[in-house]
C-alpha atoms as a PDB file:
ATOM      1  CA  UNK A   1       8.606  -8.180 -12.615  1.00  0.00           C
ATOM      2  CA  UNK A   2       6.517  -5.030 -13.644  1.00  0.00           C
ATOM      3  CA  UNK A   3       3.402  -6.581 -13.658  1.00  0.00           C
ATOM      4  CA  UNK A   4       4.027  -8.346 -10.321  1.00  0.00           C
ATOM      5  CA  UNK A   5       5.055  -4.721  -8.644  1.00  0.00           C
ATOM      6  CA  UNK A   6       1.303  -3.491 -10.328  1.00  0.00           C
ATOM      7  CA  UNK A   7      -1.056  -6.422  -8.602  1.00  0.00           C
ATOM      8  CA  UNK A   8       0.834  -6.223  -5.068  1.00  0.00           C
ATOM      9  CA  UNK A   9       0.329  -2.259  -5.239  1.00  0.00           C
ATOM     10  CA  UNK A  10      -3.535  -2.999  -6.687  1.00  0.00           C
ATOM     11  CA  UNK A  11      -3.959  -5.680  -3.992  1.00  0.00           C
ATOM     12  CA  UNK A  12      -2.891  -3.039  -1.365  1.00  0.00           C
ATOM     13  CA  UNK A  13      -4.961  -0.258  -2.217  1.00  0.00           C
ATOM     14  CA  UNK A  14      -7.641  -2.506  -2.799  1.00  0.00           C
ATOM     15  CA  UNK A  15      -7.305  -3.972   1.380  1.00  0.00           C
ATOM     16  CA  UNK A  16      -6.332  -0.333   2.419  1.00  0.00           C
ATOM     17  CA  UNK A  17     -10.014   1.070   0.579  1.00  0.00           C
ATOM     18  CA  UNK A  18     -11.769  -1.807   2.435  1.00  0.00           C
ATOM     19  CA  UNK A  19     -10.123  -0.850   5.784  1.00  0.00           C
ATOM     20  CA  UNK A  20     -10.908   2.932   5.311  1.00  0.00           C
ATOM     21  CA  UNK A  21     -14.285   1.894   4.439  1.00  0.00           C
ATOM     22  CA  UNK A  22     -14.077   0.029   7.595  1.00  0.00           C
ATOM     23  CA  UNK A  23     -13.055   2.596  10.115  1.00  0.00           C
ATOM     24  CA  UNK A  24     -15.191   4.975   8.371  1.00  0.00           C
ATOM     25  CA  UNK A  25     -17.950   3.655   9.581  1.00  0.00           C
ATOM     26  CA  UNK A  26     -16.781   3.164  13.049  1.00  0.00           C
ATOM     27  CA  UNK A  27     -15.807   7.546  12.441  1.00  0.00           C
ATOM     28  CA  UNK A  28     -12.159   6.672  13.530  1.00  0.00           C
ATOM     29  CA  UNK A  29     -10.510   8.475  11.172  1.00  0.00           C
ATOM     30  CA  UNK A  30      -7.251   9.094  12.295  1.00  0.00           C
ATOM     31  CA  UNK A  31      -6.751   5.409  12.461  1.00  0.00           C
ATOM     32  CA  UNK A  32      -7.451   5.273   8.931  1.00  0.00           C
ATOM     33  CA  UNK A  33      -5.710   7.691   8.213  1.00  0.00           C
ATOM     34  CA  UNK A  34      -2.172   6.473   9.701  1.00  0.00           C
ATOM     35  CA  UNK A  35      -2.953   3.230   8.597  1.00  0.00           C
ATOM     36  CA  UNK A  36      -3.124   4.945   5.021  1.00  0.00           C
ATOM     37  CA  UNK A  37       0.009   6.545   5.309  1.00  0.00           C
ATOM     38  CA  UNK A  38       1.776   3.257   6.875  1.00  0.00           C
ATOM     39  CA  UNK A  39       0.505   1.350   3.914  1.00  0.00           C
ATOM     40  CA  UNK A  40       1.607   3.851   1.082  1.00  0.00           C
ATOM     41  CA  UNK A  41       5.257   4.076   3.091  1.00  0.00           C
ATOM     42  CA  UNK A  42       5.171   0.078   2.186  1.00  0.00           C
ATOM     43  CA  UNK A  43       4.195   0.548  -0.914  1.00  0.00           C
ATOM     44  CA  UNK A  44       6.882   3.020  -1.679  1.00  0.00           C
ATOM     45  CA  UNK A  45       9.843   1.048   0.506  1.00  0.00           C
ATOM     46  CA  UNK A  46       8.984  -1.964  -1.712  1.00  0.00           C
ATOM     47  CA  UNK A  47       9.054  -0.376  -4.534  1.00  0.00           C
ATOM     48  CA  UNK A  48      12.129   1.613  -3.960  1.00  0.00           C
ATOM     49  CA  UNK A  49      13.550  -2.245  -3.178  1.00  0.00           C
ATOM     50  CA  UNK A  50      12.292  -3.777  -6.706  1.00  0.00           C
ATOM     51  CA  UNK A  51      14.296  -1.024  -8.294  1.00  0.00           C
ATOM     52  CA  UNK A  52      17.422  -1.537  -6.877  1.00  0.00           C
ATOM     53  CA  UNK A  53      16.753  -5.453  -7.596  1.00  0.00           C
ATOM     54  CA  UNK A  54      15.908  -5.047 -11.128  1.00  0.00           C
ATOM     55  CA  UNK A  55      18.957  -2.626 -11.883  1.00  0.00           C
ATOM     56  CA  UNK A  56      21.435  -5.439 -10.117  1.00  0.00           C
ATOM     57  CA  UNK A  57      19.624  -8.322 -12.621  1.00  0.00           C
END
């Protein structure tokens, strides 16, 4: 279940480094920037979720 948390959060960072790229170039950086933050609140909901779900298994 560990190693399933690590390539979701790897496969995020990965799409949310492509999409900064991405704005970057188009200089809107506040986009990228809340888009960021959304994507690390996801990151840490889910795995706030996997925790609870592994300590009930």
């Amino acid at each position: 279940m560990g190693a399933l948390l690590y390539y979701l959060v790897v496969a995020m960072l990965r799409i949310v480094y492509k999409l900064a790229i991405d704005q970057q170039r188009k200089g809107h950086m506040t986009q990228t920037y809340m888009q960021w933050n959304q994507s690390i609140t996801q990151v840490a909901m889910f795995s706030k979720l996997n925790c609870m779900l592994s300590q009930n298994n």
